[in-house]
N, C-alpha and C. Protein backbone atom coordinates (compact mmCIF):
# COMPACT_ATOMS: atom_id res chain seq x y z
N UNK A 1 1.75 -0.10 -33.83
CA UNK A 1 1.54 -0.71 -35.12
C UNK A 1 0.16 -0.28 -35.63
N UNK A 2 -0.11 -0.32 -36.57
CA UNK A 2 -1.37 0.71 -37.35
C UNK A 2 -1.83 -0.52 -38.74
N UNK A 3 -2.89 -1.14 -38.62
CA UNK A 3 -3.65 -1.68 -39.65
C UNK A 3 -4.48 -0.60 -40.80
N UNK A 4 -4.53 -1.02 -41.40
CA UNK A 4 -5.16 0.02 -42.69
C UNK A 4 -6.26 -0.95 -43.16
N UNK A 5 -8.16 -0.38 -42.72
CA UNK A 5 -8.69 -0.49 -43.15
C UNK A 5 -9.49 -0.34 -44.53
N UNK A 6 -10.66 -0.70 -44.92
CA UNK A 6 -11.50 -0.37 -46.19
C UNK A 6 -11.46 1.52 -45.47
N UNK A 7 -11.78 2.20 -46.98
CA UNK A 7 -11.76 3.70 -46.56
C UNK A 7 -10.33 4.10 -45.92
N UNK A 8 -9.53 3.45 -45.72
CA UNK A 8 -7.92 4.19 -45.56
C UNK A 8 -7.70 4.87 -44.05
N UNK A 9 -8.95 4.05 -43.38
CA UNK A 9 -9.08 4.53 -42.09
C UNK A 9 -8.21 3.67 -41.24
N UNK A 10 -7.27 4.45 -40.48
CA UNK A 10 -6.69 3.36 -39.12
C UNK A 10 -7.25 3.16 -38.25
N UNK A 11 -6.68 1.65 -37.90
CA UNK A 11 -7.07 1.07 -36.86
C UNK A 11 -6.16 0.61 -36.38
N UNK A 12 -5.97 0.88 -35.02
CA UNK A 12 -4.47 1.07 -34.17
C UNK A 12 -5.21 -0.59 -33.35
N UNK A 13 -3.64 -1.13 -33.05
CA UNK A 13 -3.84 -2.83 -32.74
C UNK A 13 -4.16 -1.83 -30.85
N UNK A 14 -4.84 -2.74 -29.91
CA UNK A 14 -4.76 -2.59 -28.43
C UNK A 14 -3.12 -3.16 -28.07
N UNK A 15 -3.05 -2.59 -27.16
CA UNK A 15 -1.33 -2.72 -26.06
C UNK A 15 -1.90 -3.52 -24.81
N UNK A 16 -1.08 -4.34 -24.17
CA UNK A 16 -1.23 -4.87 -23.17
C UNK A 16 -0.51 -4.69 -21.94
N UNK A 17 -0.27 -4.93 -20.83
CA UNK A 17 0.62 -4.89 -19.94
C UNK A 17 0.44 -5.74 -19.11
N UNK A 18 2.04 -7.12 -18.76
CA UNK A 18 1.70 -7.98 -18.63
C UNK A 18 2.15 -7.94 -16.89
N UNK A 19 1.25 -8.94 -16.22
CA UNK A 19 1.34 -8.43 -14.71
C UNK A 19 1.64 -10.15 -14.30
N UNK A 20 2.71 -10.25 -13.05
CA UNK A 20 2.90 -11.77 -12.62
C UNK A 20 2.00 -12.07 -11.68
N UNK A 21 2.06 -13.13 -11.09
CA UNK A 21 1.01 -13.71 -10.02
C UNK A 21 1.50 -12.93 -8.73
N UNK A 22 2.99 -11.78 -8.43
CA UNK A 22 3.03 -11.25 -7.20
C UNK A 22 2.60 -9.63 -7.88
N UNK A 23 1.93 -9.09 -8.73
CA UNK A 23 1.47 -7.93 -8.88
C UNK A 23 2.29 -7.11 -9.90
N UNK A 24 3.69 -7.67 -10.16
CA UNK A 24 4.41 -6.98 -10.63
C UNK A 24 4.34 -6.76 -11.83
N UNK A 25 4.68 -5.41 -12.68
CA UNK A 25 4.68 -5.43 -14.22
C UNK A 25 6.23 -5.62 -14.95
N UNK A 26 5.57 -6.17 -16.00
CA UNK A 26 6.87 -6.54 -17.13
C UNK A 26 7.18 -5.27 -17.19
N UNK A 27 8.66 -5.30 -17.55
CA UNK A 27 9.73 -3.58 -17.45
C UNK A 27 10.39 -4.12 -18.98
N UNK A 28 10.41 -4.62 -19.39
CA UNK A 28 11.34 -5.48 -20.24
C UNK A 28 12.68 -6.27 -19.79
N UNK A 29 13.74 -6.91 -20.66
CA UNK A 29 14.32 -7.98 -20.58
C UNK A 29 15.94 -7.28 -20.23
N UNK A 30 16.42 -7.56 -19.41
CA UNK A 30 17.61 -7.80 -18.39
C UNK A 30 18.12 -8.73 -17.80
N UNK A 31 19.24 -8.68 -19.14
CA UNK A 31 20.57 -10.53 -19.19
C UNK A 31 19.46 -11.33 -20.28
N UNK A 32 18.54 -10.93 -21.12
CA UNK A 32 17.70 -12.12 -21.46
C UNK A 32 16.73 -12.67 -20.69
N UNK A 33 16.42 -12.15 -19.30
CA UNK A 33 15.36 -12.51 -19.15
C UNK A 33 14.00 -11.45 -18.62
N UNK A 34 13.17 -11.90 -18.35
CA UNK A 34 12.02 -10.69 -18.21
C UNK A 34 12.14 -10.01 -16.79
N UNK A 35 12.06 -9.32 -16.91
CA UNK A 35 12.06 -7.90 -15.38
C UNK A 35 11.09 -7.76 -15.18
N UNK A 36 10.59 -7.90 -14.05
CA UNK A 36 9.20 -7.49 -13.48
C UNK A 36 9.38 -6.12 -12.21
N UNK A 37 8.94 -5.29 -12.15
CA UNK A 37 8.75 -4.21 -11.24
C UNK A 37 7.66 -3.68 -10.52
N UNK A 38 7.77 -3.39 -9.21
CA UNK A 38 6.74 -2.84 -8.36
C UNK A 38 6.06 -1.64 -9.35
N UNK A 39 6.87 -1.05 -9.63
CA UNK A 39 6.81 0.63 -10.04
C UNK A 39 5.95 0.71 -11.39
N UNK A 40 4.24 0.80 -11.63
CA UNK A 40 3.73 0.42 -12.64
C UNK A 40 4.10 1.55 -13.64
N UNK A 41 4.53 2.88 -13.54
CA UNK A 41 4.93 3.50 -14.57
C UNK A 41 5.83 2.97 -15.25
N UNK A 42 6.25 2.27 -15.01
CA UNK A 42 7.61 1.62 -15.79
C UNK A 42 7.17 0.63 -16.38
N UNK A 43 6.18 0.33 -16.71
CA UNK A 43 5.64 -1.03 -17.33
C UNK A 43 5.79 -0.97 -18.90
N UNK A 44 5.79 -1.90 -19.62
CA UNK A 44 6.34 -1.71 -21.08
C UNK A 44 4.83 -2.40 -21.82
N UNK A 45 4.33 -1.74 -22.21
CA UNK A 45 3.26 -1.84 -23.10
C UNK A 45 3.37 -2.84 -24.20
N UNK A 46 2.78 -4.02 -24.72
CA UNK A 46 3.10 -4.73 -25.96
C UNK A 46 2.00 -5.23 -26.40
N UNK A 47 2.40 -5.37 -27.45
CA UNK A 47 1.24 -5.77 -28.60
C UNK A 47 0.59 -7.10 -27.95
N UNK A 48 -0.53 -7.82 -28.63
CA UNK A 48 -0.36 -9.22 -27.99
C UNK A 48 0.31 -10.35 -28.66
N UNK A 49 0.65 -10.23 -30.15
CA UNK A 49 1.42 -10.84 -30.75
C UNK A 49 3.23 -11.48 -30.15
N UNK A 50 3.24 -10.31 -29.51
CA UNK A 50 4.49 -9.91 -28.54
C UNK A 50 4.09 -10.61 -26.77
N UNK A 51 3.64 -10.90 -26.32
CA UNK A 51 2.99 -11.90 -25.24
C UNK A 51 3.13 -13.11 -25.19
N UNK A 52 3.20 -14.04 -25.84
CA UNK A 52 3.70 -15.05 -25.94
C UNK A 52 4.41 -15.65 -25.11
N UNK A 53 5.58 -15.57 -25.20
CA UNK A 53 6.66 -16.08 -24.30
C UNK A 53 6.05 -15.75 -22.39
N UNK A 54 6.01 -14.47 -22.53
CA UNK A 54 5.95 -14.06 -21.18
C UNK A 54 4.65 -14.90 -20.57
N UNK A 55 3.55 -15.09 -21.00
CA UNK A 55 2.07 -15.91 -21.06
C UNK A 55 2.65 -17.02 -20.32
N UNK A 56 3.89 -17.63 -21.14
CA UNK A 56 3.48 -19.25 -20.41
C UNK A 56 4.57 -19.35 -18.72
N UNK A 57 4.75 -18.26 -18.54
CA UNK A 57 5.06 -18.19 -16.73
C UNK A 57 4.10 -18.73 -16.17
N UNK A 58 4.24 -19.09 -15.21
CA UNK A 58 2.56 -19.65 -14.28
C UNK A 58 1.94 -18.13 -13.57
N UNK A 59 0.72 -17.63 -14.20
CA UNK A 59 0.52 -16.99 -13.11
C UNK A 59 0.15 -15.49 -13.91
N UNK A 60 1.24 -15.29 -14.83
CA UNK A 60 0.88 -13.74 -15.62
C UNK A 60 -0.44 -14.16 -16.65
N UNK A 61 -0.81 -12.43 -16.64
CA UNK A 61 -1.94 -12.04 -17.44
C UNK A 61 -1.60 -10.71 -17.80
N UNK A 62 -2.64 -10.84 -18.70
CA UNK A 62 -2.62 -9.47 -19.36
C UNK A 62 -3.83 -8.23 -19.13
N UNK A 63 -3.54 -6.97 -19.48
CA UNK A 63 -4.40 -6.07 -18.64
C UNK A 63 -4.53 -4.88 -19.89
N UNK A 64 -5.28 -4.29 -20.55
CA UNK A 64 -5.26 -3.78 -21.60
C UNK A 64 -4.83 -1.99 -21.12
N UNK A 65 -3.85 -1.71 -21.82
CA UNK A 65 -3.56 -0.52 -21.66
C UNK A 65 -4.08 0.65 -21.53
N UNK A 66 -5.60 0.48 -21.85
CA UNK A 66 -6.20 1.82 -21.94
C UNK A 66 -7.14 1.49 -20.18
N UNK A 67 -6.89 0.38 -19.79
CA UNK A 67 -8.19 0.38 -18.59
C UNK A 67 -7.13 0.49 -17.36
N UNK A 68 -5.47 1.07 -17.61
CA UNK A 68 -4.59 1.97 -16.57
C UNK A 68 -5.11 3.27 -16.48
């Protein structure tokens, strides 16, 4: 997603990747509910607007995409 500053300059929103209390990363949703995986290449990057839901598990956090 891409914000449009003064001067017409972008500014790209940060991505997150959300990790549970056993290490695992969000993969996205299978049957409706969230997938978590050993395998961090497979992790699904999201906005933080998009975090929400997954947040109120006990235990996940978020980890900013660029400090993988």
């Amino acid at each position: 997603m891409r914000i449009i500053r003064k001067r017409n300059k972008p500014v790209y929103e940060e991505r997150f990747v959300v990790v549970n209390k056993d290490g695992q990363v969000f993969s996205g949703l299978k049957g409706g509910y969230p997938e978590y995986l050993d395998d961090w290449s497979q992790a699904k990057p999201l906005f933080i607007n998009n975090t929400e839901m997954l947040l109120r598990e006990h235990g996940t956090e978020l980890i900013k995409e660029s400090e993988l």
